[in-house]
Protein backbone atom coordinates (compact mmCIF):
# COMPACT_ATOMS: atom_id res chain seq x y z
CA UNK A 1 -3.59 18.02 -28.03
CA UNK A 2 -7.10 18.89 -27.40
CA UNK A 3 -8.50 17.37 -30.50
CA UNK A 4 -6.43 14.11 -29.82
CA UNK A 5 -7.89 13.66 -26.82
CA UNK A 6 -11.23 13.92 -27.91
CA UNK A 7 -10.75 11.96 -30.89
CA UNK A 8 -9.25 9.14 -28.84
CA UNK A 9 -12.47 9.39 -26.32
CA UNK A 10 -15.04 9.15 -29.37
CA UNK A 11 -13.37 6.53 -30.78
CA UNK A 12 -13.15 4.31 -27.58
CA UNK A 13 -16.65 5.18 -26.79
CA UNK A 14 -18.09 4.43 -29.85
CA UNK A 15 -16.41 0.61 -30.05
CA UNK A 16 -17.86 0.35 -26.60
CA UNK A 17 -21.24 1.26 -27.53
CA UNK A 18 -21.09 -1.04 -30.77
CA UNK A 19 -19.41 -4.41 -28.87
CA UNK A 20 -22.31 -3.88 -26.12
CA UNK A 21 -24.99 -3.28 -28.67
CA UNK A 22 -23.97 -6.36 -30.31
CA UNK A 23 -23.64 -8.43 -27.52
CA UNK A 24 -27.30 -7.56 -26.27
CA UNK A 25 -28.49 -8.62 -29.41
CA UNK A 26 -26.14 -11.88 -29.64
CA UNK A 27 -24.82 -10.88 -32.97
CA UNK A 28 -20.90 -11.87 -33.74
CA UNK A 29 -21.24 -9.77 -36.76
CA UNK A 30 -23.32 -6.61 -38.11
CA UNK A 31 -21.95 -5.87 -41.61
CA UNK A 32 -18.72 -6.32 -39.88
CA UNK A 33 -17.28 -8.51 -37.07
CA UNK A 34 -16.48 -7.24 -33.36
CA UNK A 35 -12.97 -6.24 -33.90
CA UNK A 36 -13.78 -4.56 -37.63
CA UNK A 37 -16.06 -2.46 -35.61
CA UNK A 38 -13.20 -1.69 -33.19
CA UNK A 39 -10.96 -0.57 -35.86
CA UNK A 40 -13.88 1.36 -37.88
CA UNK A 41 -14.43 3.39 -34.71
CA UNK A 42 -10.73 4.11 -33.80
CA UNK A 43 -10.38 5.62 -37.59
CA UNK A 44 -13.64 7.12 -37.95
CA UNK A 45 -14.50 8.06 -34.92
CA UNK A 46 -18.30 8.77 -33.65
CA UNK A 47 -19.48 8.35 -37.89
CA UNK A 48 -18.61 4.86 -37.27
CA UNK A 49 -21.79 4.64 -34.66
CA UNK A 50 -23.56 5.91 -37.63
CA UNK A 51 -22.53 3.05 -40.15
CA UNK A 52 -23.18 0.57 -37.35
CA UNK A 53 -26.93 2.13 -36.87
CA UNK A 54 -27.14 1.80 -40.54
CA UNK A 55 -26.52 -1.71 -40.62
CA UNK A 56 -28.42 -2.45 -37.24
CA UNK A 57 -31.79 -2.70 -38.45
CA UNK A 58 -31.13 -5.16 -41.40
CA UNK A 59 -29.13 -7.18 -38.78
CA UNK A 60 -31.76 -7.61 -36.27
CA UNK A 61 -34.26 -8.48 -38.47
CA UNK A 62 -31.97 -11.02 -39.67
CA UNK A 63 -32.13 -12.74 -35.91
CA UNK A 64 -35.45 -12.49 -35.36
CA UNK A 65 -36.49 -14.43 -37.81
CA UNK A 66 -33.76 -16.93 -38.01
CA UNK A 67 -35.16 -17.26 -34.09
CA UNK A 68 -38.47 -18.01 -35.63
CA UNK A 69 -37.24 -20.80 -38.12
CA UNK A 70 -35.45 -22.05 -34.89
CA UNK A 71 -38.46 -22.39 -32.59
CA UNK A 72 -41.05 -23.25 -35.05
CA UNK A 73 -44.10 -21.53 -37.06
CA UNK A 74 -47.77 -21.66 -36.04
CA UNK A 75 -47.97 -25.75 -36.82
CA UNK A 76 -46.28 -25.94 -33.22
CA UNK A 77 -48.13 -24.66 -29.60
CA UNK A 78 -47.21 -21.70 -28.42
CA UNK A 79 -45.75 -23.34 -25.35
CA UNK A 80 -43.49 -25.42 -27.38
CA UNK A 81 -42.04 -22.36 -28.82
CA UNK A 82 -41.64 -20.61 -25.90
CA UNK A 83 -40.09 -23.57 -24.07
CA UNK A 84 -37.77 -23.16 -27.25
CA UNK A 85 -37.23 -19.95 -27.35
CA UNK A 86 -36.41 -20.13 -23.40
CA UNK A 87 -33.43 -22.70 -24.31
CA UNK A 88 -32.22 -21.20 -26.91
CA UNK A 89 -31.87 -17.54 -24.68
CA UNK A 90 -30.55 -20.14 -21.17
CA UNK A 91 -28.01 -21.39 -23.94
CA UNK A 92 -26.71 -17.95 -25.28
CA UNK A 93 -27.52 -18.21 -28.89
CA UNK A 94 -30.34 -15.52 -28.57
CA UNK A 95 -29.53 -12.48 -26.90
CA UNK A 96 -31.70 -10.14 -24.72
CA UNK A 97 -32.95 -7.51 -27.18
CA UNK A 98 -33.72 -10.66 -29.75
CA UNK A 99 -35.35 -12.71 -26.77
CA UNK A 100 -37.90 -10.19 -26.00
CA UNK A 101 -39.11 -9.12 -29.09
CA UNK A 102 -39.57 -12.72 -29.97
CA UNK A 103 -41.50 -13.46 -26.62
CA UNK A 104 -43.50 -10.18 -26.90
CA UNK A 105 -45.00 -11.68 -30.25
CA UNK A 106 -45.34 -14.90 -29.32
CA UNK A 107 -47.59 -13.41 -26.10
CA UNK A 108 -49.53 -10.90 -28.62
CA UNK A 109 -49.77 -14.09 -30.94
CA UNK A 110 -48.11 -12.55 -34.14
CA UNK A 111 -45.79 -14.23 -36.08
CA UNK A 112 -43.41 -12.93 -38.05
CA UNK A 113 -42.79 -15.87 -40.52
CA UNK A 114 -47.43 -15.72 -41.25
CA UNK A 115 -48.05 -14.41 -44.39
CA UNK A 116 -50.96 -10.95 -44.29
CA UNK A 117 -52.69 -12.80 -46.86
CA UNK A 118 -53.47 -16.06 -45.45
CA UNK A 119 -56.40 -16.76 -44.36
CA UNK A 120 -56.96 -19.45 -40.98
């Protein structure tokens, strides 16, 4: 009964962990969609957390630079892309975790769609 009980406490915790994750980023799917994720943690358990921190990474690079495509590359002002990048977070398309590391580079002026070998 014990063992149950714990399972059945992992497994809801972990989905919860997962579906917030992914709605802080504003991802409907990382590797898998919101309710594969449910049923990966109610049959694995915390080791789906795991598989979902292994696909994480890949996944949020994914957004941040489909945000940059979206708002522009260094032909447009910065205030152009950050009066983009404003709409597109107002409208719900970017989440919060995207959103800010997005507006951290635009304020430190990095880009992550310039090339280390071109030259201005």
């Amino acid at each position: 009964m014990g063992f149950f009980m714990w399972w059945s406490l992992s497994a809801v915790l972990s989905a919860l962990v997962i579906v917030i994750d992914m709605r802080r980023l504003g991802a409907s799917r990382v590797g898998l969609g919101t309710s594969s994720w449910v049923a990966a943690s109610v049959a694995l358990g915390p080791l789906a957390v795991l598989a979902y921190l292994f696909k994480r990474p890949a996944a949020r690079r994914q957004l941040v630079e489909a945000v940059w495509r979206l708002i522009g590359g260094d032909s447009h002002p910065v205030s152009m892309r950050r009066a983009r990048l404003d709409a597109l977070h107002r409208s719900g398309i970017v989440g919060s975790s995207i959103y800010k590391a997005c507006l951290n580079q635009l304020k430190h002026g990095s880009n992550i769609n310039s090339n280390p070998g071109d030259t201005k």
